[in-house]
C-alpha atoms as a PDB file:
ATOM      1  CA  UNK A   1     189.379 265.611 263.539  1.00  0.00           C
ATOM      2  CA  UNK A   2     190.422 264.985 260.184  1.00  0.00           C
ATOM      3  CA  UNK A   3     186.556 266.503 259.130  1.00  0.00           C
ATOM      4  CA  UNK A   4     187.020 269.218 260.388  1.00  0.00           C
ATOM      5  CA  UNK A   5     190.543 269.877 258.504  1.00  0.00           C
ATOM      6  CA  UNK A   6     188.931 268.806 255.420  1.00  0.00           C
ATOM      7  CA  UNK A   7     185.860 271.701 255.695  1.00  0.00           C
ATOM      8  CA  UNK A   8     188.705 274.096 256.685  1.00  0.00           C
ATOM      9  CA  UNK A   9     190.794 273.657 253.781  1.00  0.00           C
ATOM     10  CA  UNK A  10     187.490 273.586 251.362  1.00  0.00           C
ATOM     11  CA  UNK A  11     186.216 276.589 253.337  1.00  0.00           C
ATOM     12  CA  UNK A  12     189.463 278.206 252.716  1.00  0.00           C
ATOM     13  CA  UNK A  13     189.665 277.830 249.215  1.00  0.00           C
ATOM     14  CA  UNK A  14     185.920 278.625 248.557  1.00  0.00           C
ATOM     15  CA  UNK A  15     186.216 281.719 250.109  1.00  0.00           C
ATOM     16  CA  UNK A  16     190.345 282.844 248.084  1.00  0.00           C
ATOM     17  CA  UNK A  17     188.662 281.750 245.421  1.00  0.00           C
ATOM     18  CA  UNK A  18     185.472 283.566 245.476  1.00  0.00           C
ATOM     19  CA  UNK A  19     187.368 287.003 246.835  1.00  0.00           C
ATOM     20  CA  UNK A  20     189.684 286.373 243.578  1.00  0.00           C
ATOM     21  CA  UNK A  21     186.465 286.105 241.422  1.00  0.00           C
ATOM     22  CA  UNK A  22     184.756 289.763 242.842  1.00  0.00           C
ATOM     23  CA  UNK A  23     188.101 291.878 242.472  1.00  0.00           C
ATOM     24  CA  UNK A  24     187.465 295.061 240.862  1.00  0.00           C
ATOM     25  CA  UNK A  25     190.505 296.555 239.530  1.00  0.00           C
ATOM     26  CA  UNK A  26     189.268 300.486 239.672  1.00  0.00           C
ATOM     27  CA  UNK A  27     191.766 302.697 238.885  1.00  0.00           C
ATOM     28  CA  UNK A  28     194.314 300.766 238.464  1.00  0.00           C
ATOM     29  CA  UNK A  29     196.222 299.827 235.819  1.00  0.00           C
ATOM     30  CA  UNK A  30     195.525 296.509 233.693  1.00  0.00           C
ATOM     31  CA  UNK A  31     198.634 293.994 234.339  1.00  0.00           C
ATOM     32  CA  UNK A  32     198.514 291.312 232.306  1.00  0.00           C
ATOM     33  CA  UNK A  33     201.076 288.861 233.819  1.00  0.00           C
ATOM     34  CA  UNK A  34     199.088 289.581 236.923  1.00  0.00           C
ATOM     35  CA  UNK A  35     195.857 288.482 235.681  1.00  0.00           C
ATOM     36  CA  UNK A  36     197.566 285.131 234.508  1.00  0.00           C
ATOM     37  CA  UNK A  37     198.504 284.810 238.189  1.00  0.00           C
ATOM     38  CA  UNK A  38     195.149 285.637 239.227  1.00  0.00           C
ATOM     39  CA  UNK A  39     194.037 282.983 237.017  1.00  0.00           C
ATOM     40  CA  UNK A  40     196.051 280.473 238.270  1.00  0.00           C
ATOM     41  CA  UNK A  41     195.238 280.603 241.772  1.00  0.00           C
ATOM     42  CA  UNK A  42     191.591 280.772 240.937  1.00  0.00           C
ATOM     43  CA  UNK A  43     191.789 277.394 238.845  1.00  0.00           C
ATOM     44  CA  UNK A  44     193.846 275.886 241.463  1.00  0.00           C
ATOM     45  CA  UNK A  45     192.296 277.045 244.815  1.00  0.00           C
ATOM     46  CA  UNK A  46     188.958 276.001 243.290  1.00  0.00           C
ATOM     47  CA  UNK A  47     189.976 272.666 241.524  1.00  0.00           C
ATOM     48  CA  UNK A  48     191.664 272.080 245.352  1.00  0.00           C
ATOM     49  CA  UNK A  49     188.064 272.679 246.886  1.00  0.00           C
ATOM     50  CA  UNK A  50     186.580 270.604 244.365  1.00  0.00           C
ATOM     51  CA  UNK A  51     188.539 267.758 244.696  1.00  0.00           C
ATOM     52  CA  UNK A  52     188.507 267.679 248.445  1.00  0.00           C
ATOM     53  CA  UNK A  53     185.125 267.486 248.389  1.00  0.00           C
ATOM     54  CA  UNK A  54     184.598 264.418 246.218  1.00  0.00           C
ATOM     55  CA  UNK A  55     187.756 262.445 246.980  1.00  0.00           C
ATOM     56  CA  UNK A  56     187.728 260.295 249.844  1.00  0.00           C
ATOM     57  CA  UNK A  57     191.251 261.111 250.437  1.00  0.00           C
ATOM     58  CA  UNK A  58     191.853 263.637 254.017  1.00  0.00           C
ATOM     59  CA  UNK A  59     193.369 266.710 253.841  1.00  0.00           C
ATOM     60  CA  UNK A  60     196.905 267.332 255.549  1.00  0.00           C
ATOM     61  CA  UNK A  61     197.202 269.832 258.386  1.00  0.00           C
ATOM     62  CA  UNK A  62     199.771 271.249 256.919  1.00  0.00           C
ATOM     63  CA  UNK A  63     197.472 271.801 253.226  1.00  0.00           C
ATOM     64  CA  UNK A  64     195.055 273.627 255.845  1.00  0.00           C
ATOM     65  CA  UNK A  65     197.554 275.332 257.184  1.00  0.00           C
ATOM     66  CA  UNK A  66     198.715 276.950 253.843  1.00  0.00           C
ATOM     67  CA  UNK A  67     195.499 277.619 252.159  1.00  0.00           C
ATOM     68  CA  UNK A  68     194.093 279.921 255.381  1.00  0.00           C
ATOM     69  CA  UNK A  69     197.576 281.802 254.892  1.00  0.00           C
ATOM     70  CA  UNK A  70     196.702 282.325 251.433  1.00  0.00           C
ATOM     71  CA  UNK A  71     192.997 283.089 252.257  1.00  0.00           C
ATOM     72  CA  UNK A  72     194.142 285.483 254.555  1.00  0.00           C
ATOM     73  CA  UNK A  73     196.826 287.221 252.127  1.00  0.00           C
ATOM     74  CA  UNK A  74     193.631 287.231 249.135  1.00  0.00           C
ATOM     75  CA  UNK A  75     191.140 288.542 251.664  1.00  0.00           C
ATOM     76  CA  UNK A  76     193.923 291.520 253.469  1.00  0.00           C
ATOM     77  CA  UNK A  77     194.813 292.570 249.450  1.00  0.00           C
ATOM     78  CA  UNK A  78     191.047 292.800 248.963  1.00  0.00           C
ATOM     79  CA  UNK A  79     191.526 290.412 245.481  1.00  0.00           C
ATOM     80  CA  UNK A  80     194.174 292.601 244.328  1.00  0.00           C
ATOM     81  CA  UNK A  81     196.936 289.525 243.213  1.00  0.00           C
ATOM     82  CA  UNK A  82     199.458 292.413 242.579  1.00  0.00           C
ATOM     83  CA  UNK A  83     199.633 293.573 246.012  1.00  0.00           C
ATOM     84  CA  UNK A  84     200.216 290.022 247.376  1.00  0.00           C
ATOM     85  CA  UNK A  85     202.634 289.913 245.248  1.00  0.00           C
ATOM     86  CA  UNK A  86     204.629 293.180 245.359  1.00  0.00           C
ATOM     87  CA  UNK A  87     208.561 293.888 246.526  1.00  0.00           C
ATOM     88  CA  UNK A  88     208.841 296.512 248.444  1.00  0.00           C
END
């Protein structure tokens, strides 16, 4: 079981990381504080892929758990960290 957690959480983070990677901002405005935050989670959701897959170390369900919420907030905002992120 705890395999199968561990390719869902790398999965997860591949693909965040990857949709974070092929954004194309368009028309829309250039927000710098944005693109720091975009930054971030593309270091970190990759370094967390990374280092699942060469420590020997399982994965949490609840790690899982949070990185397919993520994946799923990065891949319904198409890339776009602002919209994630937005207050309405």
């Amino acid at each position: 079981m705890d395999n199968i957690i561990d390719l869902v959480f790398i999965a997860a983070n591949i693909v965040s990381c990857a949709r974070l990677l092929t954004y194309e901002r368009g028309d829309s405005n250039f927000k710098p504080h944005m693109s720091w935050i975009a930054y971030i989670l593309v270091v970190c959701s990759g370094g967390q892929a990374i280092d699942a897959a060469l420590e020997p170390v399982p994965v949490t369900i609840w790690a899982s758990i949070i990185s397919i919420v993520l994946c799923v907030l990065i891949l319904r905002a198409k890339g776009n960290v602002a919209a994630i992120v937005r207050i309405t």
